[in-house]
Protein backbone atom coordinates (compact mmCIF):
# COMPACT_ATOMS: atom_id res chain seq x y z
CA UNK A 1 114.30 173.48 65.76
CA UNK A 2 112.23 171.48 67.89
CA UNK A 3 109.31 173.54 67.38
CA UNK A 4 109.25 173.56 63.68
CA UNK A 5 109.76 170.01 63.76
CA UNK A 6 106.38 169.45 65.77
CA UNK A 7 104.62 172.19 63.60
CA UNK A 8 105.82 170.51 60.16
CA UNK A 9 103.99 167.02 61.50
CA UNK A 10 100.98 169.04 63.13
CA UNK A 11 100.82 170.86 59.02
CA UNK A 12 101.01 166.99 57.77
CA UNK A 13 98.25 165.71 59.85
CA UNK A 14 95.99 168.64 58.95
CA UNK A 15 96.96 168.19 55.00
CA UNK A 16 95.30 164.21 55.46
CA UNK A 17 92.52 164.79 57.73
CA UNK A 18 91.85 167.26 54.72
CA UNK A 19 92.59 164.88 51.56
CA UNK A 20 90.04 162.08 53.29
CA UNK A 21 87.52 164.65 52.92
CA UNK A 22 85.09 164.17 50.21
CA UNK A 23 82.92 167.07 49.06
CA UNK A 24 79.88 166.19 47.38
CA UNK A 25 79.91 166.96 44.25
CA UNK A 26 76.72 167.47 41.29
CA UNK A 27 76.69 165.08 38.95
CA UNK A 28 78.03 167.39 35.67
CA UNK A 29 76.53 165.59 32.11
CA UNK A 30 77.66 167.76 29.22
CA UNK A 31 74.73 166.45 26.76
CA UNK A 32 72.03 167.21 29.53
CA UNK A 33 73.33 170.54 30.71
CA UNK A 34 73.83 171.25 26.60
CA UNK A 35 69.87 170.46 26.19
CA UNK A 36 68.89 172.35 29.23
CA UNK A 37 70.79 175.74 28.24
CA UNK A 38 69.44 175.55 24.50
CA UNK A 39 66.05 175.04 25.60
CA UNK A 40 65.60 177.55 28.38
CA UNK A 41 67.38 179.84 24.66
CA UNK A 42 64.86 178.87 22.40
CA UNK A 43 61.83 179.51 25.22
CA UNK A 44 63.28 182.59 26.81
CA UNK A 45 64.88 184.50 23.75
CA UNK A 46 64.27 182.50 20.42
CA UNK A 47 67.66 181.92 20.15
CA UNK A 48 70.33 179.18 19.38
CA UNK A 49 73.21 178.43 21.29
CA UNK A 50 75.64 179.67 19.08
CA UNK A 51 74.43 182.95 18.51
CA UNK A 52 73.40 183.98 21.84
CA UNK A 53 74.59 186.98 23.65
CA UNK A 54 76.76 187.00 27.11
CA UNK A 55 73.53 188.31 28.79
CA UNK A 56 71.52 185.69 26.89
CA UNK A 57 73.82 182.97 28.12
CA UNK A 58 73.98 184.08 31.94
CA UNK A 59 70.37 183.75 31.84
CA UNK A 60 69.95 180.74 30.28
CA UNK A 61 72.90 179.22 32.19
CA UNK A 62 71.12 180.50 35.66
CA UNK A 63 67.76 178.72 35.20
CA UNK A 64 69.41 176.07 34.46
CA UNK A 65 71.02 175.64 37.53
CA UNK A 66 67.60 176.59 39.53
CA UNK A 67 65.92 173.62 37.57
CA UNK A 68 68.86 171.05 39.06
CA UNK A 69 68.77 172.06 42.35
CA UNK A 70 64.78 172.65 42.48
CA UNK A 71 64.50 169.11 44.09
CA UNK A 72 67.58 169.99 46.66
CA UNK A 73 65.74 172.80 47.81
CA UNK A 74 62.57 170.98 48.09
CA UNK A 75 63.74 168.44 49.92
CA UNK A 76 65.41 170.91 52.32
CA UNK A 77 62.37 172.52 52.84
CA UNK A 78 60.47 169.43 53.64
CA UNK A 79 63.02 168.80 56.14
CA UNK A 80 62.67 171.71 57.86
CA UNK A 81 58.64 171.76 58.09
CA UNK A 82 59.63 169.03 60.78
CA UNK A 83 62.05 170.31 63.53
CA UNK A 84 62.97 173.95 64.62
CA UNK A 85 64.81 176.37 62.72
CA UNK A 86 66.72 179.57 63.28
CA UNK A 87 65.76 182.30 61.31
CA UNK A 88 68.06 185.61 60.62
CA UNK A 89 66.40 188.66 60.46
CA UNK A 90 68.80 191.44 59.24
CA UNK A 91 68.08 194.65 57.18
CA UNK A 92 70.74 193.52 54.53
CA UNK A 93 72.71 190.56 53.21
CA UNK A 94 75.35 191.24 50.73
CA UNK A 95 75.82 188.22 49.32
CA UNK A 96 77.92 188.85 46.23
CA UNK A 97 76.85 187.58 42.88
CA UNK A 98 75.38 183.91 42.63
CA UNK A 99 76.21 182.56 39.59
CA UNK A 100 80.19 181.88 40.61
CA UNK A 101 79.32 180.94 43.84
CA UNK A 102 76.71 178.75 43.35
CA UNK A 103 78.76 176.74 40.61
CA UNK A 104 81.88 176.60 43.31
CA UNK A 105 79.54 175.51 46.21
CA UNK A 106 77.94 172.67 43.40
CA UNK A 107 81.58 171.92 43.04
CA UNK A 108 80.99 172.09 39.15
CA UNK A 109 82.72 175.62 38.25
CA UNK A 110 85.52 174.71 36.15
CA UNK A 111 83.45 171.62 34.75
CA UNK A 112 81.21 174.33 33.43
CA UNK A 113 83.76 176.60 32.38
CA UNK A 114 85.33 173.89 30.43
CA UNK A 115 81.96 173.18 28.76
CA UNK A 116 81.88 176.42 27.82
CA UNK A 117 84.77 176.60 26.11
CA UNK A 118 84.15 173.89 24.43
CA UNK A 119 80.99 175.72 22.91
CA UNK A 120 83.02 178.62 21.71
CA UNK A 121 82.05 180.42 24.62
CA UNK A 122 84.12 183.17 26.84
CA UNK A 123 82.93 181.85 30.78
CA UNK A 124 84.55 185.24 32.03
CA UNK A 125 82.16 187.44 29.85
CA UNK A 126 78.94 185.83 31.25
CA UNK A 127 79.78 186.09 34.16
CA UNK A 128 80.44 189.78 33.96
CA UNK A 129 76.63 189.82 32.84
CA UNK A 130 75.64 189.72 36.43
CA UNK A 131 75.10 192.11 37.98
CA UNK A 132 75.77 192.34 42.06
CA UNK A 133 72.15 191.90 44.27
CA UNK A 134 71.63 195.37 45.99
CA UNK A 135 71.05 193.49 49.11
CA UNK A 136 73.63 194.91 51.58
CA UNK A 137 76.47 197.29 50.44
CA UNK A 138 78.72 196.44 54.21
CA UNK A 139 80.13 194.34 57.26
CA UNK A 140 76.83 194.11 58.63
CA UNK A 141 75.45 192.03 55.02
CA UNK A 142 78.73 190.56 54.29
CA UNK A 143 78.70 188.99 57.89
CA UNK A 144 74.69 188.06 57.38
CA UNK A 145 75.69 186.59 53.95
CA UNK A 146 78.45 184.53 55.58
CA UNK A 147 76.10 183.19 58.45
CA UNK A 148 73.56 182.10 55.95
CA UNK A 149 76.41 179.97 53.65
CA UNK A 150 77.68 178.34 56.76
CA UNK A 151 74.24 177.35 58.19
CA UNK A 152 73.69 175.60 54.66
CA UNK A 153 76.69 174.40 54.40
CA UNK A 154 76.63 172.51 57.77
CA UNK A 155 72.97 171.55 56.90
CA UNK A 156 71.49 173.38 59.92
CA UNK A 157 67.73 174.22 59.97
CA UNK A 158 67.59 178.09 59.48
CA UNK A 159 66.52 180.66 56.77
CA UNK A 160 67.33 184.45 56.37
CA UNK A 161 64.78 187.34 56.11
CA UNK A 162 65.21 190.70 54.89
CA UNK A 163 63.89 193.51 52.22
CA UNK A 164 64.08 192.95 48.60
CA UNK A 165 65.93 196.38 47.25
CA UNK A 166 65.34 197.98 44.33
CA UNK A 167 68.56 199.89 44.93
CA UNK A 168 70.49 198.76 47.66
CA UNK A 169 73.97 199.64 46.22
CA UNK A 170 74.52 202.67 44.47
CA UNK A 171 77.31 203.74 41.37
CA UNK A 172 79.21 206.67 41.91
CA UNK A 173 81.23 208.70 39.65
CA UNK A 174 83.09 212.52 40.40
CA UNK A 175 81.63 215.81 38.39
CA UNK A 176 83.46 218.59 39.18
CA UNK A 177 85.32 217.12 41.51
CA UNK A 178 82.65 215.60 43.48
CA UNK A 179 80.98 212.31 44.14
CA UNK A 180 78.01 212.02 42.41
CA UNK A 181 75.91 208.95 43.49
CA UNK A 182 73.51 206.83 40.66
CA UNK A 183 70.96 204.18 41.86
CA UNK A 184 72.00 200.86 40.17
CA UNK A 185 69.58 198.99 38.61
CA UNK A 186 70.10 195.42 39.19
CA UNK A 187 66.24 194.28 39.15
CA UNK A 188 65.80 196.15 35.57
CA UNK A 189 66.02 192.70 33.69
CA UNK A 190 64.29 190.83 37.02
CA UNK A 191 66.50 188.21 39.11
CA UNK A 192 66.85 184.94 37.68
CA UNK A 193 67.96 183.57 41.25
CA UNK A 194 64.59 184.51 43.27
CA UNK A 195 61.23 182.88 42.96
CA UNK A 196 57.80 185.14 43.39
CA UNK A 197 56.13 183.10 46.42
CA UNK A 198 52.23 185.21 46.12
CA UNK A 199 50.91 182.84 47.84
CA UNK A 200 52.86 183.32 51.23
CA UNK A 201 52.06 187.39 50.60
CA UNK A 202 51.17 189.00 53.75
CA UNK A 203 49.35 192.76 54.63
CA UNK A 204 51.82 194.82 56.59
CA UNK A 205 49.40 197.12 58.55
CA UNK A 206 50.78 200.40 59.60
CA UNK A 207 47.36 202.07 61.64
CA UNK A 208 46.74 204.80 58.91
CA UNK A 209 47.47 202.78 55.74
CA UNK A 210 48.32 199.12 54.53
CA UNK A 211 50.77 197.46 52.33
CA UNK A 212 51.20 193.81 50.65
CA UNK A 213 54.75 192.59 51.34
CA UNK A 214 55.27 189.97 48.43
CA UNK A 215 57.90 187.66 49.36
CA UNK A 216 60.74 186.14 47.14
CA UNK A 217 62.71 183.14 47.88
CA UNK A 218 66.33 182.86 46.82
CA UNK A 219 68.06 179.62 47.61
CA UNK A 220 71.52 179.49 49.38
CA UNK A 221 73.67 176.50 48.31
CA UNK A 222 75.58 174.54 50.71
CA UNK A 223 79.28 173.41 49.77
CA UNK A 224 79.68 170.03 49.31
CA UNK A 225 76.55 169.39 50.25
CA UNK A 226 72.85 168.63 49.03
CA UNK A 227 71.55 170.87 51.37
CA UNK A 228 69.51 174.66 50.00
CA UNK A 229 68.49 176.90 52.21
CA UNK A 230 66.38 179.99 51.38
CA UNK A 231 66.64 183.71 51.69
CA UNK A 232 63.28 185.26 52.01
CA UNK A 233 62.96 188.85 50.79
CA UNK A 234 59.81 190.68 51.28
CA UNK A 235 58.83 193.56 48.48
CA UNK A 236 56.70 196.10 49.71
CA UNK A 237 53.32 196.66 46.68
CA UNK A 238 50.45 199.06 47.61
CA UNK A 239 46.85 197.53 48.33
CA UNK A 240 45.85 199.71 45.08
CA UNK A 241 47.86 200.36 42.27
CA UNK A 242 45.36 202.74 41.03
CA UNK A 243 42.83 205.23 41.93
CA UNK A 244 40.84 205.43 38.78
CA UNK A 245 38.68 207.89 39.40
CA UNK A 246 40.93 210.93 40.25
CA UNK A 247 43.46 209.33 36.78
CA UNK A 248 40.19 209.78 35.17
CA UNK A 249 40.18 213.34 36.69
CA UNK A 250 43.63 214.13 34.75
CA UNK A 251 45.57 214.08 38.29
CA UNK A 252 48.01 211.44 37.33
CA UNK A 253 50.51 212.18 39.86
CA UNK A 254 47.97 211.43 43.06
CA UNK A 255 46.83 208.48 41.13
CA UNK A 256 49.52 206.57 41.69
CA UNK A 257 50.37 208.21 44.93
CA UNK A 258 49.37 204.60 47.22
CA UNK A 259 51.51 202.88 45.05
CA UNK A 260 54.58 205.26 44.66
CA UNK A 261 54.64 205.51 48.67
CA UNK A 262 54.26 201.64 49.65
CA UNK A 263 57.22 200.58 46.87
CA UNK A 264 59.56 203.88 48.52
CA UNK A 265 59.52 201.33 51.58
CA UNK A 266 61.76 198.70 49.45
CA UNK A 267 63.47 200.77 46.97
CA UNK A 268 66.79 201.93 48.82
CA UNK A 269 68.92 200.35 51.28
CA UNK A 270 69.88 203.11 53.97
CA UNK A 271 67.79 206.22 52.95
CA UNK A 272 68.84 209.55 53.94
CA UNK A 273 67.81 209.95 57.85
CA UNK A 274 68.91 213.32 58.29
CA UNK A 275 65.29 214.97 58.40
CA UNK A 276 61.89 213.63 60.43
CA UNK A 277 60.72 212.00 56.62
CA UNK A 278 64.08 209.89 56.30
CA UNK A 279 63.80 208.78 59.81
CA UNK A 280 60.11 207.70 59.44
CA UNK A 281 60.95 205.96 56.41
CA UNK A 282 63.97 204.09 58.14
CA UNK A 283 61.30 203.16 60.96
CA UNK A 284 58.78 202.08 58.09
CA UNK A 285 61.70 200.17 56.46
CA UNK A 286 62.02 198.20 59.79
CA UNK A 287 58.72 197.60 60.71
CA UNK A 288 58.21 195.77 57.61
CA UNK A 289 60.16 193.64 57.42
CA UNK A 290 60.18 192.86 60.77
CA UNK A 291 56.04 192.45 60.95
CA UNK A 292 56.06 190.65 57.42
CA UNK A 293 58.62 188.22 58.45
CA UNK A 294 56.98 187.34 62.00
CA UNK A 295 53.71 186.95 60.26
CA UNK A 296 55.66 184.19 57.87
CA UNK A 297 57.15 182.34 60.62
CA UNK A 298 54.07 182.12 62.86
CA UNK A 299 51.94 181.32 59.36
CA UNK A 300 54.55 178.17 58.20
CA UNK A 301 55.92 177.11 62.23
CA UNK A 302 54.15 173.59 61.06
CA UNK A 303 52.00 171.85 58.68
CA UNK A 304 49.86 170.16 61.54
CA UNK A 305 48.98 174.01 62.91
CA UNK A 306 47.81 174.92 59.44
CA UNK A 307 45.12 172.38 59.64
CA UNK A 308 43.46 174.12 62.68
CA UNK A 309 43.96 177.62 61.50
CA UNK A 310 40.59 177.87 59.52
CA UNK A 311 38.39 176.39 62.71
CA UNK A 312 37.40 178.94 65.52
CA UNK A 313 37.37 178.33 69.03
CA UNK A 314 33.45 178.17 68.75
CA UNK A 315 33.75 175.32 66.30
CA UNK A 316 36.02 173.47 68.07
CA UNK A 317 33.37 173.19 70.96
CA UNK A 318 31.38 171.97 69.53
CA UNK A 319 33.23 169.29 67.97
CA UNK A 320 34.32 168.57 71.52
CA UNK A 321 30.56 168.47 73.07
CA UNK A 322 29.58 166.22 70.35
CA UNK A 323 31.98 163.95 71.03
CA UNK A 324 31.73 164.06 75.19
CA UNK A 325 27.62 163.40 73.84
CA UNK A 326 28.50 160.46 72.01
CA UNK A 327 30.63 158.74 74.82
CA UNK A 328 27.62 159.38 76.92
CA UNK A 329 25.25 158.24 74.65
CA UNK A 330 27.45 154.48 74.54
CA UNK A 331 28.10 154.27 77.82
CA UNK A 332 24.08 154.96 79.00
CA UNK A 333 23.09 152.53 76.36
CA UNK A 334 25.61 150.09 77.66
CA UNK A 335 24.12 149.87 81.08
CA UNK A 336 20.79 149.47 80.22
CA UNK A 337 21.24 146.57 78.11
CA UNK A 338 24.19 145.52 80.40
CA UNK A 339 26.39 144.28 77.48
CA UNK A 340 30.16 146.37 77.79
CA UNK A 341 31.97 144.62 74.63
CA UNK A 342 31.03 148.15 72.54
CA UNK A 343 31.66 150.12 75.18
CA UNK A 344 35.20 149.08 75.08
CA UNK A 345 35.54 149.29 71.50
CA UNK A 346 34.41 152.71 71.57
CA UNK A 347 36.63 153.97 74.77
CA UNK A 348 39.48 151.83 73.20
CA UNK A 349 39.09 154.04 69.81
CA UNK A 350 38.70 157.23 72.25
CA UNK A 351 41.83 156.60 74.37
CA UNK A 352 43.74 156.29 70.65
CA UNK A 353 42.35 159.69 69.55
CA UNK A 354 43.34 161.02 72.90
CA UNK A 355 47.18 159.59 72.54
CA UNK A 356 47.41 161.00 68.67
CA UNK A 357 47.15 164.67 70.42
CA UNK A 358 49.33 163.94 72.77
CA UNK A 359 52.04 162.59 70.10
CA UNK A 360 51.32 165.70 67.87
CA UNK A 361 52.39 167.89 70.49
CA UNK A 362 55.53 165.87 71.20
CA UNK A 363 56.60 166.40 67.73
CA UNK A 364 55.52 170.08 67.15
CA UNK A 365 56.66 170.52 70.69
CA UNK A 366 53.51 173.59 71.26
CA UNK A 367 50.08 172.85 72.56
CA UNK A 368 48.01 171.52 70.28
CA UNK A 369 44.03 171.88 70.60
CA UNK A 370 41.99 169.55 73.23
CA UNK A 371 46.09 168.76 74.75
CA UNK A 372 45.04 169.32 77.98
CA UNK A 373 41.94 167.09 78.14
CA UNK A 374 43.56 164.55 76.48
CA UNK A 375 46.18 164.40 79.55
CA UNK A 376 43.65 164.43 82.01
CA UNK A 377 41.41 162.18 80.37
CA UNK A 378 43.67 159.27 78.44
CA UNK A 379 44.62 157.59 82.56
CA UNK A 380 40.83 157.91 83.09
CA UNK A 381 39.93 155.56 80.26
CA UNK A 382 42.69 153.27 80.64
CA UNK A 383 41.73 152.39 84.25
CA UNK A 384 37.92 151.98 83.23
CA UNK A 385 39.02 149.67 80.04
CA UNK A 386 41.06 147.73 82.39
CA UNK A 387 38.84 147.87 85.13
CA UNK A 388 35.53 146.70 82.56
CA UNK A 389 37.79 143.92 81.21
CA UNK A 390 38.79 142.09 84.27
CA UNK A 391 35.60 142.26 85.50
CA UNK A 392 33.63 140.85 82.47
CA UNK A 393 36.53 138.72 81.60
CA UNK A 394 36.15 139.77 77.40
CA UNK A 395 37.91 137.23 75.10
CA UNK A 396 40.85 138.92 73.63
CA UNK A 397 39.80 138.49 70.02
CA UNK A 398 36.23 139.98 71.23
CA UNK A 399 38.13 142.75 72.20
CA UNK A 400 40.01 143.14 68.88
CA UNK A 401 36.73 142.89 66.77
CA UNK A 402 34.86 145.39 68.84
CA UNK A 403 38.14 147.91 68.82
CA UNK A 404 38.36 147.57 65.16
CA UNK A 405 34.70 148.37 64.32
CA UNK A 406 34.93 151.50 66.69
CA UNK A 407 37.88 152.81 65.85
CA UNK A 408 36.59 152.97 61.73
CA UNK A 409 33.17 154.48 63.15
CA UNK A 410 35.57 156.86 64.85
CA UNK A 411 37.17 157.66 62.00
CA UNK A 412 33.48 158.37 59.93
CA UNK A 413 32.86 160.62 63.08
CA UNK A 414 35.80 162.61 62.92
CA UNK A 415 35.08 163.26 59.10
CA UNK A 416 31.41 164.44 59.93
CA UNK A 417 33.04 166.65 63.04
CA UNK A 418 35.58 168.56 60.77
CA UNK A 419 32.50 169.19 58.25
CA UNK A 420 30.58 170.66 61.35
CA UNK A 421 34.05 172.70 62.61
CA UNK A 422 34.06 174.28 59.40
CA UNK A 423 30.44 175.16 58.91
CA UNK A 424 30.07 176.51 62.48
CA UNK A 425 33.73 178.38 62.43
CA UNK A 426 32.60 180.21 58.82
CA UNK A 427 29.09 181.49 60.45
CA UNK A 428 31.03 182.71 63.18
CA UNK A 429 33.64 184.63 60.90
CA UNK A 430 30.80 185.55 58.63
């Protein structure tokens, strides 16, 4: 008796700790989410509310709830350009259909369904319209799809990778007494909860023969939260649709041969390994993904990165020796006409473009370029500022003129040094 006693007050305390919590929730206005889902009608189907179809509705209904949470997901994004993230490489992720869960995880589902009603319309048989993404069809995706939910949910830094199936699930029905397996076709109508991202495409290159991998986003919705996290799913296109000159030649069939081989690689989840072809087509499967998805993450680690990709190593020194020249060139100058003021200016502005490497790597945490001279070289000018100062005894406001002057020069020089980087790193490439 004792022991039910202290698990009834240990069930109490749990029910409160749970009734303080307060789940976000999405602001639900009827009028606005009425305009939204007769507009995306009108545009996508030239239809009015009221006599749309199920399937119209489900569509309309889904875009509309990509269009609220397009600054969520944004925003998330932005967030994660800045710190590390986890990413979850897995050949499948069944995540289930997204229109119910999305709407739960918004904490607006039965606001919605009420609206619904309200229009004269059956919630139940939209949502039927949906069909299930062919993304994982076991344990393996269900567990992915559950890792992926929670990282959103508890607004950690991560994002999923994996292949974007034509046919990941299949229907099956008996003949004879025997299964008898379909392909489903749930990309037939397209997905109305992935976006096309060309421009992160990548080439997937396999030593005989190339492919694009063209990569979708879908988001993944955090409960109670603002937070969206993505799904990235990589679809595998040929280099050339078309060889024109043997469909010219009436051989249709090796026309499109490039094309039919490079989409086999995304088109079913788990193909048939018995023979050699089914296991080199697993391995292809894998390799894809995998090389596609490393490529992405290496591409987008940070923003600051992307700004040197473009500039060789070649252009770089030279930026560097021009630079070195100029520090020279002011401190030669400086003892001949035995005036220092401008030389401090000008290592004063140098020691601050030293430090802003420096701080850059901090924050990326990787090497960034010139890291290591900047290290050895920022104590170096510090002692010779101080060491110049003392011994000239420079007013401090002298010191703040001349520092202010160099460090815009500085600025004008790095401009011009970029526009040299780039000219010298495109003869080097060209």
């Amino acid at each position: 008796m004792k022991i039910d006693k202290e698990k009834h007050k240990k069930v109490k305390v749990i029910d409160k700790i749970f009734n303080k919590i307060k789940v976000k929730k999405m602001k639900f206005d009827k009028e606005e989410w009425k305009k939204k889902l007769e507009e995306r009608l009108l545009e996508k189907f030239s239809v009015s509310l009221k006599d749309a179809t199920p399937f119209e509705v489900y569509r309309a209904l889904g875009e509309t709830v990509m269009s609220f949470i397009a600054k969520d997901w944004y925003k998330t994004k932005q967030e994660y350009s800045k710190t590390k993230q986890a990413f979850y490489l897995s050949s499948e992720f069944l995540m289930g259909r997204a229109l119910g869960n999305n709407l739960i995880n918004l904490g607006i589902d039965k606001e919605v369904k009420e609206f619904l009603e309200e229009l004269g319309i059956d919630y139940n048989q939209v949502e039927d319209e949906e069909e299930d993404a062919a993304l994982g069809n076991g344990g393996l995706g269900r567990l992915a799809a559950c890792f992926m939910d929670s990282l959103a949910t508890l607004n950690l830094p991560g994002q999923g990778y994996s292949i974007r199936y034509r046919n990941g699930i299949f229907n099956q029905y008996l003949r004879d007494g025997y299964q008898v397996e379909k392909p489903e076709t749930w990309l037939k109508y397209g997905d109305v909860w992935s976006v096309m991202r060309p421009e992160d495409e990548v080439v997937v290159n396999f030593g005989h023969t190339s492919v694009r991998a063209l990569p979708y986003d879908m988001p993944i919705i955090g409960y109670g939260t603002n937070n969206v996290n993505t799904l990235r799913l990589w679809e595998a296109h040929s280099i050339v649709d078309l060889d024109l000159g043997v469909f010219n030649q009436q051989d249709y069939l090796h026309a499109t041969q490039d094309k039919t081989l490079a989409e086999d690689i995304s088109r079913v989840l788990y193909p048939n390994d018995s023979t050699d072809e089914g296991k080199k087509l697993r391995l292809r499967q894998q390799y894809f993904f995998v090389s596609a998805s490393l490529q992405d993450i290496v591409k987008r680690y940070n923003k600051i990165s992307m700004i040197y990709q473009n500039y060789s190593n070649e252009g770089f020194s030279v930026a560097v020796l021009e630079e070195y020249l100029l520090c020279i060139l002011v401190t030669g100058v400086s003892i001949f006409f035995k005036m220092y003021i401008i030389w401090v200016g000008v290592f004063i502005a140098f020691s601050g473009h030293l430090l802003v490497h420096i701080i850059q790597s901090i924050v990326i945490k990787r090497y960034v370029p010139a890291l290591v001279s900047s290290i050895i070289l920022l104590p170096i000018s510090v002692f010779l500022i101080n060491e110049v100062i003392h011994t000239f005894r420079y007013t401090f406001s002298s010191i703040v003129i001349s520092s202010i002057i160099c460090i815009i020069v500085m600025l004008l020089n790095l401009m011009f040094i970029h526009k040299i980087m780039k000219k010298v790193s495109e003869k080097i490439k060209n």
